[in-house]
Protein backbone atom coordinates (compact mmCIF):
# COMPACT_ATOMS: atom_id res chain seq x y z
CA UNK A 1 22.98 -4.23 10.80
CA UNK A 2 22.43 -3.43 14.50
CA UNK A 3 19.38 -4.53 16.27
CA UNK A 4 17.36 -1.06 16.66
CA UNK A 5 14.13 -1.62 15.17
CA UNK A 6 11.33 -2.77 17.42
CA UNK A 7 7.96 -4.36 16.11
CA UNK A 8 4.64 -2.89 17.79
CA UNK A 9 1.87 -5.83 17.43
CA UNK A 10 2.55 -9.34 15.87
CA UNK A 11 -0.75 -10.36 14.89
CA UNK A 12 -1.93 -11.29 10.99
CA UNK A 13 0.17 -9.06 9.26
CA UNK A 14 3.01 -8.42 12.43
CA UNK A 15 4.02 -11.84 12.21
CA UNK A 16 5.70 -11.18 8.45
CA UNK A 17 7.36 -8.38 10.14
CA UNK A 18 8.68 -10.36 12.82
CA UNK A 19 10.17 -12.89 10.34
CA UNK A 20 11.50 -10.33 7.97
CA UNK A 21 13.12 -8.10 10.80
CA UNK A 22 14.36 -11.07 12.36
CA UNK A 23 15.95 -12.95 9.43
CA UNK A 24 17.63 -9.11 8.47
CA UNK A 25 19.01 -8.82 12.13
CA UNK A 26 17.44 -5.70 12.72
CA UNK A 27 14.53 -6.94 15.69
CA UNK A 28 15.28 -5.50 18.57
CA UNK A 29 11.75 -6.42 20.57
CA UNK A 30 8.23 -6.95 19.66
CA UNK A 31 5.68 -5.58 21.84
CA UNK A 32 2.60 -7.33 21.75
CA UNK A 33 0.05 -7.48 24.65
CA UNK A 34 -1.81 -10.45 23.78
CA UNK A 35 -0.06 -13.28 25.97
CA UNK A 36 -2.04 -15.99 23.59
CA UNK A 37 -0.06 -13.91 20.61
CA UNK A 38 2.82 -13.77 22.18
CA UNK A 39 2.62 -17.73 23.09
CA UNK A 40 2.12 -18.48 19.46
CA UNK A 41 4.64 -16.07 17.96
CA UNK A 42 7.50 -17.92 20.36
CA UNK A 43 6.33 -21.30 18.70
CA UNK A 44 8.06 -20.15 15.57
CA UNK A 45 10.07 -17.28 16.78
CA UNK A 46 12.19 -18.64 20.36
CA UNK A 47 14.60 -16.04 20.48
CA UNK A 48 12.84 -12.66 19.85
CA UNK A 49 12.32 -10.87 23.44
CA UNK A 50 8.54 -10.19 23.64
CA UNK A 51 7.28 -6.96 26.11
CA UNK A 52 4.04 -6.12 26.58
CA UNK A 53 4.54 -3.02 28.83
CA UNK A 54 4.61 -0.17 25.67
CA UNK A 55 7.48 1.88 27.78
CA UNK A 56 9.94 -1.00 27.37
CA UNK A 57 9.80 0.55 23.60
CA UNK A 58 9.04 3.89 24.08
CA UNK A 59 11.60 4.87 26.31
CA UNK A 60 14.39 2.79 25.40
CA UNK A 61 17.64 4.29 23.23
CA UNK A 62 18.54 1.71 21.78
CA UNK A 63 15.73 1.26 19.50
CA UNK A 64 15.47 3.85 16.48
CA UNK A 65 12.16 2.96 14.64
CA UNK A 66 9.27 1.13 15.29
CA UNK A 67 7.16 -0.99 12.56
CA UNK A 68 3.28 -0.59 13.51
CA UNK A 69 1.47 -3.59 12.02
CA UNK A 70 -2.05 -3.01 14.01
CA UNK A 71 -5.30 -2.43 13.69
CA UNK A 72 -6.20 0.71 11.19
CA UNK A 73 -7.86 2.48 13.90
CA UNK A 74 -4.57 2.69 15.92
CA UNK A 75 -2.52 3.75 13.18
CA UNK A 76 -2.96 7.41 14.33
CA UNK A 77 -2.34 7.39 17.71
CA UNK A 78 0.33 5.00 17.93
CA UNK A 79 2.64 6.53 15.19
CA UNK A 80 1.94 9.92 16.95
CA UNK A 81 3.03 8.39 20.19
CA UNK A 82 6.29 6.66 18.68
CA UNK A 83 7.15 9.82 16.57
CA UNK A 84 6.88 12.19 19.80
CA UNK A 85 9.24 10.28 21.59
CA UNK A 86 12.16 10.48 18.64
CA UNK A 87 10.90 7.00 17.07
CA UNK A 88 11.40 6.95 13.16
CA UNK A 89 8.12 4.88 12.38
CA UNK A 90 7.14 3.04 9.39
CA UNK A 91 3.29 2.34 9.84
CA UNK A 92 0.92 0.35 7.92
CA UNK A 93 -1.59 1.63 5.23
CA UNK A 94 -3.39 4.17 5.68
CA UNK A 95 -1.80 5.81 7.52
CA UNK A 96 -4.61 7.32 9.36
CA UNK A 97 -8.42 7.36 8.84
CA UNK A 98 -8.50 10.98 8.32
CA UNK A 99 -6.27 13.50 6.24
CA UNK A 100 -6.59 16.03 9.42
CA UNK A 101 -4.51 13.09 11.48
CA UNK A 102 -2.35 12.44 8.59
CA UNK A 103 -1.60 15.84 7.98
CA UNK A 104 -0.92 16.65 12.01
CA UNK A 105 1.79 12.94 11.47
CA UNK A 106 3.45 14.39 8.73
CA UNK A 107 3.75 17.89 10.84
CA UNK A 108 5.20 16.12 13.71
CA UNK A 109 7.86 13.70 11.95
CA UNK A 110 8.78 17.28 10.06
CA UNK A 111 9.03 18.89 13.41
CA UNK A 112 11.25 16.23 15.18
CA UNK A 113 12.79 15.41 12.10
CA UNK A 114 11.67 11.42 12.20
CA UNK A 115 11.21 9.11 9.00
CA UNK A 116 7.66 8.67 8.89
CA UNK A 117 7.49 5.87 6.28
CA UNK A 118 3.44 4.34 5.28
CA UNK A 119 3.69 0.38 4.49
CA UNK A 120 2.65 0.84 0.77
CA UNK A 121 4.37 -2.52 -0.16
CA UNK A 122 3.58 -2.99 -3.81
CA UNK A 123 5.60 0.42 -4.26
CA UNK A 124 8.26 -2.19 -3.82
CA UNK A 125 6.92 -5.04 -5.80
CA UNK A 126 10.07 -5.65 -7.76
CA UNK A 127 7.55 -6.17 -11.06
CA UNK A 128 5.99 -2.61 -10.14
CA UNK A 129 9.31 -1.19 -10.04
CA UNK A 130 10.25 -2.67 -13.75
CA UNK A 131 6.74 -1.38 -14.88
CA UNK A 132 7.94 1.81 -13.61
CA UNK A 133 10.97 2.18 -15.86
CA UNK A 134 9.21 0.83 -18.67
CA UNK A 135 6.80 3.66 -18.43
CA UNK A 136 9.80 6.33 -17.72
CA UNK A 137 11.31 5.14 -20.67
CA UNK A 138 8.37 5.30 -23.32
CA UNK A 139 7.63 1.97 -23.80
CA UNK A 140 4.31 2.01 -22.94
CA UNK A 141 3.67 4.94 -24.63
CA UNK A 142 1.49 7.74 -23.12
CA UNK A 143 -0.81 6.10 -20.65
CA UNK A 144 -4.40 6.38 -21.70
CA UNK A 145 -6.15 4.70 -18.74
CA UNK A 146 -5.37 2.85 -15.70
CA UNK A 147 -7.28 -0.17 -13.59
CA UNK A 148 -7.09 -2.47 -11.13
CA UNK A 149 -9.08 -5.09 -9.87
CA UNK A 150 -8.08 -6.17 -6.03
CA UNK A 151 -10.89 -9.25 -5.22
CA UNK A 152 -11.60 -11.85 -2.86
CA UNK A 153 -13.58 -13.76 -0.62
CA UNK A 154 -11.51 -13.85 2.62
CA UNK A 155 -10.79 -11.51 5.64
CA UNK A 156 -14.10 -9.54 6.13
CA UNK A 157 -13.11 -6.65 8.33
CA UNK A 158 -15.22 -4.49 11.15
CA UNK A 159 -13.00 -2.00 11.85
CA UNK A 160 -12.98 -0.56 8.63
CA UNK A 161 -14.39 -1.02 5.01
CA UNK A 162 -12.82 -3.06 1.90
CA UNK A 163 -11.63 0.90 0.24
CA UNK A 164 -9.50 1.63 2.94
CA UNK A 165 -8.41 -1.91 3.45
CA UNK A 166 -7.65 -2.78 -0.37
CA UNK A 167 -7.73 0.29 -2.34
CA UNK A 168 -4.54 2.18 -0.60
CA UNK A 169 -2.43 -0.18 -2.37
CA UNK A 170 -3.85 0.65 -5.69
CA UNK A 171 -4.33 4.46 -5.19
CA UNK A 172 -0.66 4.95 -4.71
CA UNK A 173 0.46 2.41 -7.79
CA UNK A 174 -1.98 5.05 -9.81
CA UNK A 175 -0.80 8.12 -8.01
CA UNK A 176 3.38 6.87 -8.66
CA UNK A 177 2.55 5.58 -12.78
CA UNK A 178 1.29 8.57 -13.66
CA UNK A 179 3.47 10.97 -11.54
CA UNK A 180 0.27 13.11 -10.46
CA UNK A 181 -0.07 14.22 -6.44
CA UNK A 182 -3.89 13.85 -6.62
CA UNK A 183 -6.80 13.50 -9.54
CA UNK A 184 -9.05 16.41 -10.13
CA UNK A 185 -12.03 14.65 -9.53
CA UNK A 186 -12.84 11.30 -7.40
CA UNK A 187 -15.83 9.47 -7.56
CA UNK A 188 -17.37 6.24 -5.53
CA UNK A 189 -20.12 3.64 -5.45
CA UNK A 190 -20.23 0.30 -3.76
CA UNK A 191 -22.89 -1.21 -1.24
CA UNK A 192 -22.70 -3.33 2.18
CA UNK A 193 -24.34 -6.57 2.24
CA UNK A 194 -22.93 -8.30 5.11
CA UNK A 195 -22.52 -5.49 7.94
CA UNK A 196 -24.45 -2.61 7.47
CA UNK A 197 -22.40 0.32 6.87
CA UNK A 198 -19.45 -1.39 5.68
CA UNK A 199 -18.94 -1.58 2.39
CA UNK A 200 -17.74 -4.94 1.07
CA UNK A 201 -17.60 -3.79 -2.48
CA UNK A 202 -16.71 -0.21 -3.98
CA UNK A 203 -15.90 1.40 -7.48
CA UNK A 204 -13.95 4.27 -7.14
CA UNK A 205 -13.22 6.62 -10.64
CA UNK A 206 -10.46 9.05 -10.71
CA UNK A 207 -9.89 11.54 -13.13
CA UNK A 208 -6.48 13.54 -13.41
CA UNK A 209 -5.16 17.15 -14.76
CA UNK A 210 -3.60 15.13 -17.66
CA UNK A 211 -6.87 13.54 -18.99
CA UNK A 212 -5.72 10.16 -17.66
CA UNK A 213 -8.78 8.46 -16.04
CA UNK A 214 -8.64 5.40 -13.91
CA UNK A 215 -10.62 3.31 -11.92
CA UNK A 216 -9.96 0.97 -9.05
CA UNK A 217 -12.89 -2.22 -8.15
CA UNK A 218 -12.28 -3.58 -4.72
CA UNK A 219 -13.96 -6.53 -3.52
CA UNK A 220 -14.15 -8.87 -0.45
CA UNK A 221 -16.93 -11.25 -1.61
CA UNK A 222 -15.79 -12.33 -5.16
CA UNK A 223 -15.58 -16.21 -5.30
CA UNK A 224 -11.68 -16.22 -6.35
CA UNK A 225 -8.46 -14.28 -5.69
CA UNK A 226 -7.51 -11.38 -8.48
CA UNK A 227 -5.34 -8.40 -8.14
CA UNK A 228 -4.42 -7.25 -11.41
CA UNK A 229 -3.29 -3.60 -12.81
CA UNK A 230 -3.95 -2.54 -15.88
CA UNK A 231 -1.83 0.38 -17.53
CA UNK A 232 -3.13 1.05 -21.58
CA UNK A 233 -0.78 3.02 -23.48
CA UNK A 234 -0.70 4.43 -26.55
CA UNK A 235 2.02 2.21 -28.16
CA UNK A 236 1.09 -1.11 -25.53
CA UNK A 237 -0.68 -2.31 -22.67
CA UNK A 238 1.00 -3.87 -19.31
CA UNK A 239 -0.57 -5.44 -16.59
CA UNK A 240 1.03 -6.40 -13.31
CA UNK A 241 -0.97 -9.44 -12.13
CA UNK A 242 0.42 -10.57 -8.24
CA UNK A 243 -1.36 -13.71 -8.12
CA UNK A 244 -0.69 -15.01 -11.63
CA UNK A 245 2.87 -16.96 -11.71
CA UNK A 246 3.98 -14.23 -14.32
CA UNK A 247 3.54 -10.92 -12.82
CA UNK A 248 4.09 -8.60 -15.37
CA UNK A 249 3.45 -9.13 -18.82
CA UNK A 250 3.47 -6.58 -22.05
CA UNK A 251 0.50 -6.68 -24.93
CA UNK A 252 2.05 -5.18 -27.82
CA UNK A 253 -1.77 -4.57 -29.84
CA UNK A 254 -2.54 -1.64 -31.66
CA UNK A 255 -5.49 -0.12 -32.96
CA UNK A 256 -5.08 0.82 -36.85
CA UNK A 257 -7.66 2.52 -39.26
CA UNK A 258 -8.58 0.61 -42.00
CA UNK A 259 -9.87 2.36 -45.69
CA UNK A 260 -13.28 2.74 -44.23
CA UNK A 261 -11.61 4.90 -41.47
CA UNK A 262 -12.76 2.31 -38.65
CA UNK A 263 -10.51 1.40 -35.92
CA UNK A 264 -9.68 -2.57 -35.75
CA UNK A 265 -7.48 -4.07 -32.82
CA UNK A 266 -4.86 -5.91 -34.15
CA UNK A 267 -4.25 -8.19 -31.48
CA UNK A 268 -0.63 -8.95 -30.83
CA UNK A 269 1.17 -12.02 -28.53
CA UNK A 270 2.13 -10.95 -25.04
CA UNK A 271 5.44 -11.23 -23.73
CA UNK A 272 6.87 -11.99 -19.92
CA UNK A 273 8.59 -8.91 -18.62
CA UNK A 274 11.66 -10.44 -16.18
CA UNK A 275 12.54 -8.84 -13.28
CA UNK A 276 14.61 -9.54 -10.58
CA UNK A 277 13.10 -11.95 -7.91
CA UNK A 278 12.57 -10.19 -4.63
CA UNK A 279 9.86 -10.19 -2.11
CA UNK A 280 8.00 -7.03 -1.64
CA UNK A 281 8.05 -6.79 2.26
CA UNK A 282 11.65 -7.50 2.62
CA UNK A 283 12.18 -5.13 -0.17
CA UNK A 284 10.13 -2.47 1.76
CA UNK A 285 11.77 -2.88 5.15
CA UNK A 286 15.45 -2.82 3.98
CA UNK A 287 14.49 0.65 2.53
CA UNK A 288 13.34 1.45 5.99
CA UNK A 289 16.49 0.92 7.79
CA UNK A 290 18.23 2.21 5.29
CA UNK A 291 16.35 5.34 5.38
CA UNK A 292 17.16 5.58 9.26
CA UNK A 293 20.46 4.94 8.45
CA UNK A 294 20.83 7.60 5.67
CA UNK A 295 18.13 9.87 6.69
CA UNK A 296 17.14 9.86 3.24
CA UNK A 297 13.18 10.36 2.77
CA UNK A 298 11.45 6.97 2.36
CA UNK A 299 9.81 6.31 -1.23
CA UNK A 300 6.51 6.18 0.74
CA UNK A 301 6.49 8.50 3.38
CA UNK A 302 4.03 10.60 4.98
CA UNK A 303 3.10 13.05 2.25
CA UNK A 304 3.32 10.42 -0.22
CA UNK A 305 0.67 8.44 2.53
CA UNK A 306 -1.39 11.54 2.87
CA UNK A 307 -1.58 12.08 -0.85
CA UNK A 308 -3.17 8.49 -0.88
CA UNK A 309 -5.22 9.36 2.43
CA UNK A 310 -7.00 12.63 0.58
CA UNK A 311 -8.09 10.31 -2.05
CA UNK A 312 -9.59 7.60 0.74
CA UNK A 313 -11.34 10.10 2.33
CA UNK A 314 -13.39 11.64 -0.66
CA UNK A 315 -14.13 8.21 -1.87
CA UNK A 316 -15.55 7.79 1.36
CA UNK A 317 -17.52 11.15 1.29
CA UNK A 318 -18.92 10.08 -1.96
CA UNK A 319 -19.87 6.57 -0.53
CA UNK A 320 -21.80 8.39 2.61
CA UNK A 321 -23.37 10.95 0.34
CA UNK A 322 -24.67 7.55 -1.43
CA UNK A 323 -26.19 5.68 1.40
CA UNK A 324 -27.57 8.96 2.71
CA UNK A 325 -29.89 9.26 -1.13
């Protein structure tokens, strides 16, 4: 592979970038405009050419695509910037903070005919992608319900709330498991204890045109780590665990009517589902240069990111509408 994708910020999440992009061969430069960043980042990473003048990227032919790894409130305006000057981006989740931005991305990568790619990484979760044919091949059954569960005390964010810092991830597993572009009918509740106006903690329902419902609990101040997914079928139940050693596991129960017609769960042993041992962001950013290679449309691009995005947003609405009672 030849070195034509540039990183743009190489701070918490950047620096994963970097190492991926560099161990692939595909870094071409990072720009980053925190010196103290930059100082750190060449502990660990010697040889990677650091700028911190944007045009170095911008205008140079060499580089093909960018990866934006910064703060959710630059998402917009940097992938705008990159796409207008014939940069295939990838960008991390969300890919904006409103659908009119999203919708005005997608529009321009259309227009210049750019990959626009969103960084919806457990859509390449190498478990998520065997729970994916299981589903497409019936052995789950018809899906019933969906949850997830995404909890933890850690990074408490200012620049944006724990939805639209956890629940992308999430929204998009639903949206892709049950092959639906958006639910008929989204609802949220959650509260801010820490910084007012914030919210720390949300509940969001969705309901879908197939009578699937789902729901998605997102949580920064839970005393331990969990992200779990939950698919119940009709003939089993998965659930795709990323912080249990065995990611993806199958229940096999079923619920059987006895001769005084009441349902009793006849609880069944669950069994390891194996998959092929990949990591997710590697996984995601090999389909990015592959997809500027190809030209092929990315698995996650931008409508697929402002499919997720029109969910975000009337979650949110329904959040404001809350605090406003």
């Amino acid at each position: 592979m030849n070195r034509t994708i540039a990183l743009i910020g190489a701070g918490y999440w950047g620096k994963n970038h970097l190492k991926n992009l560099e161990k692939m061969g595909v870094l071409h430069s990072v720009f980053e405009p925190s010196g103290n960043m930059v100082l750190k980042r060449k502990k660990d990473f010697p040889g990677v050419t650091y700028v911190d003048d944007e045009s170095h990227i911008l205008n140079n032919p060499e580089i093909e695509g960018v990866v934006i790894a910064v703060p959710a409130s630059l998402h917009f305006e940097m992938a705008r910037r990159y796409l207008q000057a014939g940069k295939d981006v990838l960008v991390e989740k969300p890919l904006a903070l409103t659908v009119s931005e999203g919708e005005e991305l997608v529009k321009i990568a259309k227009k210049r005919k750019r990959i626009l790619m969103v960084g919806h990484i457990l859509r390449y979760h190498p478990a998520v992608v065997r729970l994916r044919k299981l589903i497409d091949a019936g052995e789950i059954g018809d899906i019933r319900y969906i949850y997830s569960n995404r909890l933890n005390i850690g990074k408490l964010r200012i620049e944006e709330n724990v939805l639209w810092s956890f629940a992308p991830h999430d929204i998009s597993l639903i949206l892709m498991l049950l092959n639906e572009e958006e639910p008929l009918k989204v609802d949220a509740h959650g509260g801010a204890y820490v910084n007012p106006g914030i919210f720390d903690t949300t509940l969001t329902t969705l309901e879908f045109a197939n009578g699937v419902k789902s729901h998605i609990f997102v949580n920064w101040l839970h005393p331990f780590k969990e992200q779990k997914l939950v698919v119940v079928g009709s003939k089993k139940m998965a659930v795709f665990d990323d912080v249990g050693e065995e990611k993806l596991r199958v229940y096999p129960h079923k619920i059987e009517i006895d001769e005084q017609n009441i349902p009793v769960a006849r609880k069944a042993e669950s069994i390891a589902v194996d998959f092929e041992k990949k990591e997710p962001l590697r996984e995601e950013l090999l389909h990015f240069a592959q997809c500027i290679k190809t030209r092929e449309t990315p698995e996650t691009d931008g409508s697929e990111g402002l499919r997720v995005l029109r969910v975000l947003e009337k979650a949110q609405d329904c959040l404001l509408n809350e605090v406003k009672r």
